[in-house]
PDB file of N, CA and C in Angstrom:
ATOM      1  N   UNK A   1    -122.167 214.166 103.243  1.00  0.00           N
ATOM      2  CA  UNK A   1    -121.063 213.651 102.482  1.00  0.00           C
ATOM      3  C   UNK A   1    -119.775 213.662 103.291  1.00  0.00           C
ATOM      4  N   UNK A   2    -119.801 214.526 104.214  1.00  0.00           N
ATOM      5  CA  UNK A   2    -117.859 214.705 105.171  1.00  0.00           C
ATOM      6  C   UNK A   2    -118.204 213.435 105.686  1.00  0.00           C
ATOM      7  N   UNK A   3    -119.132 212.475 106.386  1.00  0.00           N
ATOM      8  CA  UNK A   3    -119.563 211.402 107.222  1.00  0.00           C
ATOM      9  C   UNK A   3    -118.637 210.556 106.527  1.00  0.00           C
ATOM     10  N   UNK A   4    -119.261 210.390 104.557  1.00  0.00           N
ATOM     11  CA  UNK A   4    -118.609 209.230 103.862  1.00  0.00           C
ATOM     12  C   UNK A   4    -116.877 209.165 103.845  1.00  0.00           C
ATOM     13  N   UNK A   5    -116.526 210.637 103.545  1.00  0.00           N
ATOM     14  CA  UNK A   5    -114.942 210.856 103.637  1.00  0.00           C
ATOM     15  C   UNK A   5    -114.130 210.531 104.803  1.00  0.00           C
ATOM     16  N   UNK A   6    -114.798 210.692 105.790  1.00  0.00           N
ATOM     17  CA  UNK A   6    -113.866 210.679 106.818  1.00  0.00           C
ATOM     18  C   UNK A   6    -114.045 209.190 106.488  1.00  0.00           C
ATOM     19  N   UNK A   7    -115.152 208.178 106.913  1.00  0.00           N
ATOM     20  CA  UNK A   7    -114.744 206.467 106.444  1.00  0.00           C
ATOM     21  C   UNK A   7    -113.353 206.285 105.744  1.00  0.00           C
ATOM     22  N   UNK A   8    -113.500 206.860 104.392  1.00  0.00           N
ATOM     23  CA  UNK A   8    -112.970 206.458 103.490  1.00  0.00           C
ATOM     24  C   UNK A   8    -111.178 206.762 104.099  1.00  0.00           C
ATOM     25  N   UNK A   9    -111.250 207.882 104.462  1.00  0.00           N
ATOM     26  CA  UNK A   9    -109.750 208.473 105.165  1.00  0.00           C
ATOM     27  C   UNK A   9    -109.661 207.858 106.227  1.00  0.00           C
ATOM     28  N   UNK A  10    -110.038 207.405 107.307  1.00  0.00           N
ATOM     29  CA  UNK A  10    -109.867 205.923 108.427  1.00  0.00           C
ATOM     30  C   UNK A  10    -109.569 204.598 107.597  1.00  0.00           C
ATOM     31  N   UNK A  11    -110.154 204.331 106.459  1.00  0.00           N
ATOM     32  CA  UNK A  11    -110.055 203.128 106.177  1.00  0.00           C
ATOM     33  C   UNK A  11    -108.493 202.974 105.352  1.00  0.00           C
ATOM     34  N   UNK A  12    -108.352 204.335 104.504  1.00  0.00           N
ATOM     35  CA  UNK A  12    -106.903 204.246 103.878  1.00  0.00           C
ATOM     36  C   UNK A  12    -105.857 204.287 104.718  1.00  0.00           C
ATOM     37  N   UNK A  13    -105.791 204.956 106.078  1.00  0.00           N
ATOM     38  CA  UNK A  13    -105.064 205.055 107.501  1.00  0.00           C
ATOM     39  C   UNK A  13    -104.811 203.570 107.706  1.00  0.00           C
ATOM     40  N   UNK A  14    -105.961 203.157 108.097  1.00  0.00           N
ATOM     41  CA  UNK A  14    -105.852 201.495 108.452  1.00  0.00           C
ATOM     42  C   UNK A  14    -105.324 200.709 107.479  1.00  0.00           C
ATOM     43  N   UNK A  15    -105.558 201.302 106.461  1.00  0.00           N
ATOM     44  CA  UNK A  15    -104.575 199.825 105.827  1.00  0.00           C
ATOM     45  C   UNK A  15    -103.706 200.120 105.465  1.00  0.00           C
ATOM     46  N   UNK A  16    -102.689 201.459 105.548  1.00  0.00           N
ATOM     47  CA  UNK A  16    -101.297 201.483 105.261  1.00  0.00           C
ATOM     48  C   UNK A  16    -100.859 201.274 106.583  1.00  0.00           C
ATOM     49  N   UNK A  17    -101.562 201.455 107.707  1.00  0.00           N
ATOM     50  CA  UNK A  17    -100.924 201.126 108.884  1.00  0.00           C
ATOM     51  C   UNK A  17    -100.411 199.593 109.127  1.00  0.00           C
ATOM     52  N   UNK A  18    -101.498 199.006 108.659  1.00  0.00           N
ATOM     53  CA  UNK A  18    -101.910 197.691 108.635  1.00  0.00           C
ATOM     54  C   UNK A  18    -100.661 197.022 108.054  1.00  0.00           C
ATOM     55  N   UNK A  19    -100.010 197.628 106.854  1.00  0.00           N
ATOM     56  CA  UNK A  19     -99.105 197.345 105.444  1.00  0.00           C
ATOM     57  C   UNK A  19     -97.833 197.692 106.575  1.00  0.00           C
ATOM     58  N   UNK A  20     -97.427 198.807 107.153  1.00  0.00           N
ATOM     59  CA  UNK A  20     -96.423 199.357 107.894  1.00  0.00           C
ATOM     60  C   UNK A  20     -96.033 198.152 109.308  1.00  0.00           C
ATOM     61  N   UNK A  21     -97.333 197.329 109.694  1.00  0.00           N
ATOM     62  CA  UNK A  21     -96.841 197.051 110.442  1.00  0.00           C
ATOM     63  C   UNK A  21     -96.592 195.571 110.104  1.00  0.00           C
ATOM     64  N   UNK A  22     -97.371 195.137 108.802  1.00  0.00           N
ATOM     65  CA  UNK A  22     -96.596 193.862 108.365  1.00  0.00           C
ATOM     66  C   UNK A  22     -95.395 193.959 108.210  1.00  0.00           C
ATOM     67  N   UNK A  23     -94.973 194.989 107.588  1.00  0.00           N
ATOM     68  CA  UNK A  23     -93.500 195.162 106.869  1.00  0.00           C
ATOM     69  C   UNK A  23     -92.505 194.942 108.269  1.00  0.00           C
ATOM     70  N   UNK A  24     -92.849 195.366 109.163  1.00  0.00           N
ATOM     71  CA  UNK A  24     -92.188 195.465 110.885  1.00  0.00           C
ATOM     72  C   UNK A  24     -92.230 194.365 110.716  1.00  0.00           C
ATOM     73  N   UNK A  25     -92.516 193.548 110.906  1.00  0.00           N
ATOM     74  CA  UNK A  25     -92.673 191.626 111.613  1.00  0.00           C
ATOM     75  C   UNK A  25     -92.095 191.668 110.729  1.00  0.00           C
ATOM     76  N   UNK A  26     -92.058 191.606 109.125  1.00  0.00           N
ATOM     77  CA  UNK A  26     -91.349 190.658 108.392  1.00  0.00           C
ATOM     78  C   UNK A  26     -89.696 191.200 108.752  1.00  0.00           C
ATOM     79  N   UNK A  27     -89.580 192.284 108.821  1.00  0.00           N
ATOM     80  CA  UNK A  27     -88.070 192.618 108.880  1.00  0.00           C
ATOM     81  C   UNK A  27     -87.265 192.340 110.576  1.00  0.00           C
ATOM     82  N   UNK A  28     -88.343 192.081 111.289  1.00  0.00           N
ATOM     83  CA  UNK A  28     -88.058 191.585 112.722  1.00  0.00           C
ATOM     84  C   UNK A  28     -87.594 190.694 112.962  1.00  0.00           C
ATOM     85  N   UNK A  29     -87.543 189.551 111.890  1.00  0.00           N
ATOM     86  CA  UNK A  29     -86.140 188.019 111.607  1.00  0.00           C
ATOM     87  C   UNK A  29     -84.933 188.822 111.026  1.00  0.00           C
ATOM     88  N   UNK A  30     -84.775 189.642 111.076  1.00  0.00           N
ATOM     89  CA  UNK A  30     -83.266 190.494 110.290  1.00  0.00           C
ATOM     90  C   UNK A  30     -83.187 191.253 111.627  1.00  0.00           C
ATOM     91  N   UNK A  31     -83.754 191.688 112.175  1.00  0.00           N
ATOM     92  CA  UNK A  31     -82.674 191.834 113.328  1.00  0.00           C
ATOM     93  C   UNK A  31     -82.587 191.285 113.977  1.00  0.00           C
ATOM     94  N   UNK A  32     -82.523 190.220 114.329  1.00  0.00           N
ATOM     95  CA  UNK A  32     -82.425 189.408 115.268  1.00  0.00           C
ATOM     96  C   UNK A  32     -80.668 189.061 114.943  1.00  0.00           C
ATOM     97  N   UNK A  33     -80.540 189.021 113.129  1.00  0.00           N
ATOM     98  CA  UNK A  33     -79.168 189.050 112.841  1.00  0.00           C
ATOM     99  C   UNK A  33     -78.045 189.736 113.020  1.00  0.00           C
ATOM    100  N   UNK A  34     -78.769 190.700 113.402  1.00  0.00           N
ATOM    101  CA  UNK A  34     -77.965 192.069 113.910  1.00  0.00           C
ATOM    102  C   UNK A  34     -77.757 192.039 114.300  1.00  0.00           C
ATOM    103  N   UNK A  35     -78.113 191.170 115.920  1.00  0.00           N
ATOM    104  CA  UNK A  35     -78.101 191.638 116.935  1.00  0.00           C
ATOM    105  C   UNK A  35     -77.281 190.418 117.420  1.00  0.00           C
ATOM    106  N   UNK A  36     -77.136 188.920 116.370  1.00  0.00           N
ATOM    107  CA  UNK A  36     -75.699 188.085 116.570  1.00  0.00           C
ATOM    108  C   UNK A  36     -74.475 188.676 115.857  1.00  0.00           C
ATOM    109  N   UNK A  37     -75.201 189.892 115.208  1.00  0.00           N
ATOM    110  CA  UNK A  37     -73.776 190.052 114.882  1.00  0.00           C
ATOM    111  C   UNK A  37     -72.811 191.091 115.805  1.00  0.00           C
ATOM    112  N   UNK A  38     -73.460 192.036 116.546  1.00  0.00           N
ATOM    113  CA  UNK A  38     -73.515 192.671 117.440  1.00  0.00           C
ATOM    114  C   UNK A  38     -72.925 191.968 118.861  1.00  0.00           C
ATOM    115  N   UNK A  39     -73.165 191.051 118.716  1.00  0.00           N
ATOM    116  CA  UNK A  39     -72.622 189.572 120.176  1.00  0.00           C
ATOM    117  C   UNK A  39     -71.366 189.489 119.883  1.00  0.00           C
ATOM    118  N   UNK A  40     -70.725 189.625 118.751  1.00  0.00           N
ATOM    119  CA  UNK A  40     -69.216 189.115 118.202  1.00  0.00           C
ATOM    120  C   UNK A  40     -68.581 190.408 119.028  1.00  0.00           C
ATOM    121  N   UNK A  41     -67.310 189.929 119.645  1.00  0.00           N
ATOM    122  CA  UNK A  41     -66.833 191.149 120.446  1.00  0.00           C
ATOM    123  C   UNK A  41     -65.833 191.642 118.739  1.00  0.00           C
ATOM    124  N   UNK A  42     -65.422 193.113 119.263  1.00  0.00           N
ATOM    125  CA  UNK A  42     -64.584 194.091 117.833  1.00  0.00           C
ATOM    126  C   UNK A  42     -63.422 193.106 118.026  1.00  0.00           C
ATOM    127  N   UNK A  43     -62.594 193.073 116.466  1.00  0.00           N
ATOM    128  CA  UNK A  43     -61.525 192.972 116.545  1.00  0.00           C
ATOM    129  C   UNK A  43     -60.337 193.306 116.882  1.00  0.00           C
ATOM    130  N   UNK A  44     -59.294 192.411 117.422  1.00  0.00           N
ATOM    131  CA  UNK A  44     -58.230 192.935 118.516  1.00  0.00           C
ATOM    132  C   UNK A  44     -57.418 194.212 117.247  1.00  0.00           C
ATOM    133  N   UNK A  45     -56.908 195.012 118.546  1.00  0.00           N
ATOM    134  CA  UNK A  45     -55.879 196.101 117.586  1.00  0.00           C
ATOM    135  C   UNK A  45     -54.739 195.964 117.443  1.00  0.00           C
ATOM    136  N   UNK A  46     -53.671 196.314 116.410  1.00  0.00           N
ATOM    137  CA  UNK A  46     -52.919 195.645 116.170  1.00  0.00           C
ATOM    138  C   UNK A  46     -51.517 196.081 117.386  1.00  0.00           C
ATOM    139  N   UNK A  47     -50.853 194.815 117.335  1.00  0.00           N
ATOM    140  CA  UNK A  47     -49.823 195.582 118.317  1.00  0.00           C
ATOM    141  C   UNK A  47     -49.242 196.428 118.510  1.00  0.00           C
ATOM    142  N   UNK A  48     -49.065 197.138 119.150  1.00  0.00           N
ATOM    143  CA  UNK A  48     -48.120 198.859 119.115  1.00  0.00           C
ATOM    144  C   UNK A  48     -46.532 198.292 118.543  1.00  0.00           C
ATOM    145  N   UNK A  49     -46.168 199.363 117.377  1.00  0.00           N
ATOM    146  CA  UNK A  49     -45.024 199.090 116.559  1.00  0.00           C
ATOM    147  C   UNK A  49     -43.868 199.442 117.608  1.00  0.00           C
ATOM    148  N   UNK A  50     -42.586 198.652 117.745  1.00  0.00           N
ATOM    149  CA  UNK A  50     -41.490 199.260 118.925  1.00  0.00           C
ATOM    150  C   UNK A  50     -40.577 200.399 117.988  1.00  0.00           C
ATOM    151  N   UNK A  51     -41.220 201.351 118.796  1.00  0.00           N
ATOM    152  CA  UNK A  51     -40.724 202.254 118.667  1.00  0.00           C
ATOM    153  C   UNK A  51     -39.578 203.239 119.604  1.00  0.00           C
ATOM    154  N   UNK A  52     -38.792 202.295 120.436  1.00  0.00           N
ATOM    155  CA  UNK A  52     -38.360 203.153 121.345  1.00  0.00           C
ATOM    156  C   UNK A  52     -37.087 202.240 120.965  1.00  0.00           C
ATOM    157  N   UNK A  53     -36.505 200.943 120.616  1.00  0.00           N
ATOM    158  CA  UNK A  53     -35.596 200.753 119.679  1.00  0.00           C
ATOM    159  C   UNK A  53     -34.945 201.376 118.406  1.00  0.00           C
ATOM    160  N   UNK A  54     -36.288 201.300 117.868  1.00  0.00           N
ATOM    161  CA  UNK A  54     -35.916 201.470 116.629  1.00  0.00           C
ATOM    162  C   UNK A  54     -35.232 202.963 116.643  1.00  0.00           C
ATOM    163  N   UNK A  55     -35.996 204.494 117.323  1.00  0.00           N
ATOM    164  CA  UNK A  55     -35.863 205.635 116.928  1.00  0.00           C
ATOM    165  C   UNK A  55     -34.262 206.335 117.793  1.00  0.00           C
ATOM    166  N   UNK A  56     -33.690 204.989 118.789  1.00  0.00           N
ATOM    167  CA  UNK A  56     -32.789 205.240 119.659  1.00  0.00           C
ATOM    168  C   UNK A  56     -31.672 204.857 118.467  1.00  0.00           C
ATOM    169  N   UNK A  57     -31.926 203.888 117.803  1.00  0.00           N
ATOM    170  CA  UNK A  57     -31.099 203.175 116.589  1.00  0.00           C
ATOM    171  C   UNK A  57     -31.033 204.506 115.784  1.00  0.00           C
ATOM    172  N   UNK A  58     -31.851 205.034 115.001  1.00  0.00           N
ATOM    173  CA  UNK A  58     -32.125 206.288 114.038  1.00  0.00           C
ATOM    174  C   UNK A  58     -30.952 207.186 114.767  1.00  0.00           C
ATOM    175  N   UNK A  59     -31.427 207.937 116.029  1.00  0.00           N
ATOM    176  CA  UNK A  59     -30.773 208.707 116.619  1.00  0.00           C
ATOM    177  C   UNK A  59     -28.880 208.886 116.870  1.00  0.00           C
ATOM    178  N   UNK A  60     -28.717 207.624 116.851  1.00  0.00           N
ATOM    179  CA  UNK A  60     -27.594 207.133 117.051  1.00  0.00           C
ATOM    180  C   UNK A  60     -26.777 207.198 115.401  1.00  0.00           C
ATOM    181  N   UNK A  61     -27.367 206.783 114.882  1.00  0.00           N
ATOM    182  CA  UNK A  61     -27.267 206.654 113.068  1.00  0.00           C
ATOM    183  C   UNK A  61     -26.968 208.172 112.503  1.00  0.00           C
ATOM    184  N   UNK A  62     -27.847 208.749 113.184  1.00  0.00           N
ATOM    185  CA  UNK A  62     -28.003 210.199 112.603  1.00  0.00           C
ATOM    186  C   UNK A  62     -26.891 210.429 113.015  1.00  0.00           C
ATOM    187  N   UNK A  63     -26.493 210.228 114.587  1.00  0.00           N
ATOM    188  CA  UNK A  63     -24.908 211.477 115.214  1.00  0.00           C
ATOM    189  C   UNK A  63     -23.730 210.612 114.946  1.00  0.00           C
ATOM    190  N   UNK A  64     -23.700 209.411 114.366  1.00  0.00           N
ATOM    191  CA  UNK A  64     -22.826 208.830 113.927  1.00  0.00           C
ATOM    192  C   UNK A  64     -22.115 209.832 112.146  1.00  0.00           C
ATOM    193  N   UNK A  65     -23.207 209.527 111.664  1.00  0.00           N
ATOM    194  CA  UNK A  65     -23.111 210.558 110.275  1.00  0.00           C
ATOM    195  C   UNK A  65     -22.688 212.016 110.492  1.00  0.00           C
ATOM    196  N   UNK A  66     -22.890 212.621 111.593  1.00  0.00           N
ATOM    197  CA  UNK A  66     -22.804 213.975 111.878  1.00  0.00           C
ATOM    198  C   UNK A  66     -21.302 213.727 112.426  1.00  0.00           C
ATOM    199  N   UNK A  67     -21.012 213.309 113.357  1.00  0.00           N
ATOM    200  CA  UNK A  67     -19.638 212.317 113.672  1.00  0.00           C
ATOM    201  C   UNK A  67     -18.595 212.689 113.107  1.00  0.00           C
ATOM    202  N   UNK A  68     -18.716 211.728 111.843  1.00  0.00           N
ATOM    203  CA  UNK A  68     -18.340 211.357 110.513  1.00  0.00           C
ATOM    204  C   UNK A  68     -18.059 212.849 109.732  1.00  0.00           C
ATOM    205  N   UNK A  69     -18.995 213.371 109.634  1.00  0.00           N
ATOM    206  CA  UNK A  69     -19.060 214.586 108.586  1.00  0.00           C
ATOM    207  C   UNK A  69     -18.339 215.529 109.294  1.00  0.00           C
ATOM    208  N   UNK A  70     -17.471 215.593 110.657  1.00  0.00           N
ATOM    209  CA  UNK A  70     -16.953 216.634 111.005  1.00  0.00           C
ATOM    210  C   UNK A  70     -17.888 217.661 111.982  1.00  0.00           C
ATOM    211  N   UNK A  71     -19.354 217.488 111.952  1.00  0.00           N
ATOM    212  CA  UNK A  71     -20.277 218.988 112.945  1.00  0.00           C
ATOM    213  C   UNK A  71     -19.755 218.591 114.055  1.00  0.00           C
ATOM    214  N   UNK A  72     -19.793 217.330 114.360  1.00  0.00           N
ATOM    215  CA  UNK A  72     -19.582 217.014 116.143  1.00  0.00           C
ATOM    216  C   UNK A  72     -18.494 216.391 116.283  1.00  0.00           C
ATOM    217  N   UNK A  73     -17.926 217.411 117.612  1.00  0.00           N
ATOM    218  CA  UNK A  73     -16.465 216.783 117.626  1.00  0.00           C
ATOM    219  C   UNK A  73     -16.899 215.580 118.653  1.00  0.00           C
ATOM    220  N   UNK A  74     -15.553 214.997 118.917  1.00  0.00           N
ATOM    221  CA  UNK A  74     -15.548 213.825 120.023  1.00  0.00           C
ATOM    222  C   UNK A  74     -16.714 213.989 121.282  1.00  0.00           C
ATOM    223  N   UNK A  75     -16.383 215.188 122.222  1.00  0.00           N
ATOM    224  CA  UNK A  75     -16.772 214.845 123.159  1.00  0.00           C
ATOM    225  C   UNK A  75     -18.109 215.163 122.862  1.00  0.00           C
ATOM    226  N   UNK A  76     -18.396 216.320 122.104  1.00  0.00           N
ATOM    227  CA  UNK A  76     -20.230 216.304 121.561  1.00  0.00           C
ATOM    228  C   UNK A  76     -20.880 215.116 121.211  1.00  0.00           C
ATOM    229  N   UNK A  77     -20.069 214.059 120.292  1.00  0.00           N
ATOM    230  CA  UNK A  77     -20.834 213.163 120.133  1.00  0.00           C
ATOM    231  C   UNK A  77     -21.219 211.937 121.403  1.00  0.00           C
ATOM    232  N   UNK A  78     -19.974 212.022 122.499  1.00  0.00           N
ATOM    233  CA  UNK A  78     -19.937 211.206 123.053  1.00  0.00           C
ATOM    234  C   UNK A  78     -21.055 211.882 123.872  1.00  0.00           C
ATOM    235  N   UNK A  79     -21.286 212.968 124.564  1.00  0.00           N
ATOM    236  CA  UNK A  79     -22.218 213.542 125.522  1.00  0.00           C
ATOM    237  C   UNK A  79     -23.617 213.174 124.451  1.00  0.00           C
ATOM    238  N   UNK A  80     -24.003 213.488 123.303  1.00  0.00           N
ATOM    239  CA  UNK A  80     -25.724 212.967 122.702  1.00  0.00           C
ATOM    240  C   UNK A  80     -25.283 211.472 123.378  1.00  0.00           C
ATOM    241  N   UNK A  81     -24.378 211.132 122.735  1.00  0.00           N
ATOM    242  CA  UNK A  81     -24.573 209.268 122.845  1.00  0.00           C
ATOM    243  C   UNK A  81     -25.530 208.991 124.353  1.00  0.00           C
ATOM    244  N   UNK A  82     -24.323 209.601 125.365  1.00  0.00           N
ATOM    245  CA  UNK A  82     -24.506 209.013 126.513  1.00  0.00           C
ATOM    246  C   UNK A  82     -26.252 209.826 126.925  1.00  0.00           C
ATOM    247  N   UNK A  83     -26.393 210.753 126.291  1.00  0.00           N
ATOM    248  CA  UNK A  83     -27.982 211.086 126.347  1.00  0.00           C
ATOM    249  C   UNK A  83     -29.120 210.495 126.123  1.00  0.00           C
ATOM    250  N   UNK A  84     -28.678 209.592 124.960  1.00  0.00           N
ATOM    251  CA  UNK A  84     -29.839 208.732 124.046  1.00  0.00           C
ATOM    252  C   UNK A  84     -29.396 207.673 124.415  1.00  0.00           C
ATOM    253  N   UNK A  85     -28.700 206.930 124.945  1.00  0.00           N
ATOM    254  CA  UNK A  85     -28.713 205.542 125.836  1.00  0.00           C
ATOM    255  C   UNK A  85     -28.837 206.004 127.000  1.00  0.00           C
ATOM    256  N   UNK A  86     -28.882 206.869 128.027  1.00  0.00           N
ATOM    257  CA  UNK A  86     -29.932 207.184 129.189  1.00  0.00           C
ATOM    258  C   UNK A  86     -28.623 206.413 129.966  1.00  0.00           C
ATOM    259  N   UNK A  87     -27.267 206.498 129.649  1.00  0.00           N
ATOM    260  CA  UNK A  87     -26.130 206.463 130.601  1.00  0.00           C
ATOM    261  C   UNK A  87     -25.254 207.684 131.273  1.00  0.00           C
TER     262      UNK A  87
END
């Protein structure tokens, strides 16, 4: 009787194998999609924001207000100024 079982356990092997490897081919036209989609180069990144205007503007804004409010006298403000315009 083990003679008949083992058949029977080869033959259920073989045909889920059989089933496993249809399922492969059929899904083997889907990647092929993948793999145009994969061809598309990534999308560009976005431009770097200017930031070396803008935060010299801020800076300036800020010791203007400070200025203004009395912390910094004349020549303090004038020495940041001439710091943050790199004169």
């Amino acid at each position: 009787m083990g003679f008949v079982r083992r058949r029977t356990r080869r033959r259920t092997m073989l045909v889920a194998g059989g089933l496993a490897y249809a399922a492969g081919r059929r899904a083997g036209g889907q990647g092929q999609q993948e793999e145009e989609y994969y061809d598309e180069p990534p999308p560009a990144p976005p431009p770097p924001a200017e930031t070396g205007a803008t935060s010299e503007m801020d800076q300036l804004k800020q010791l203007a207000e400070l200025h203004e409010s009395g912390v910094l006298t004349d020549e303090e403000f004038a020495a940041e100024k001439a710091k943050i315009l790199g004169t």
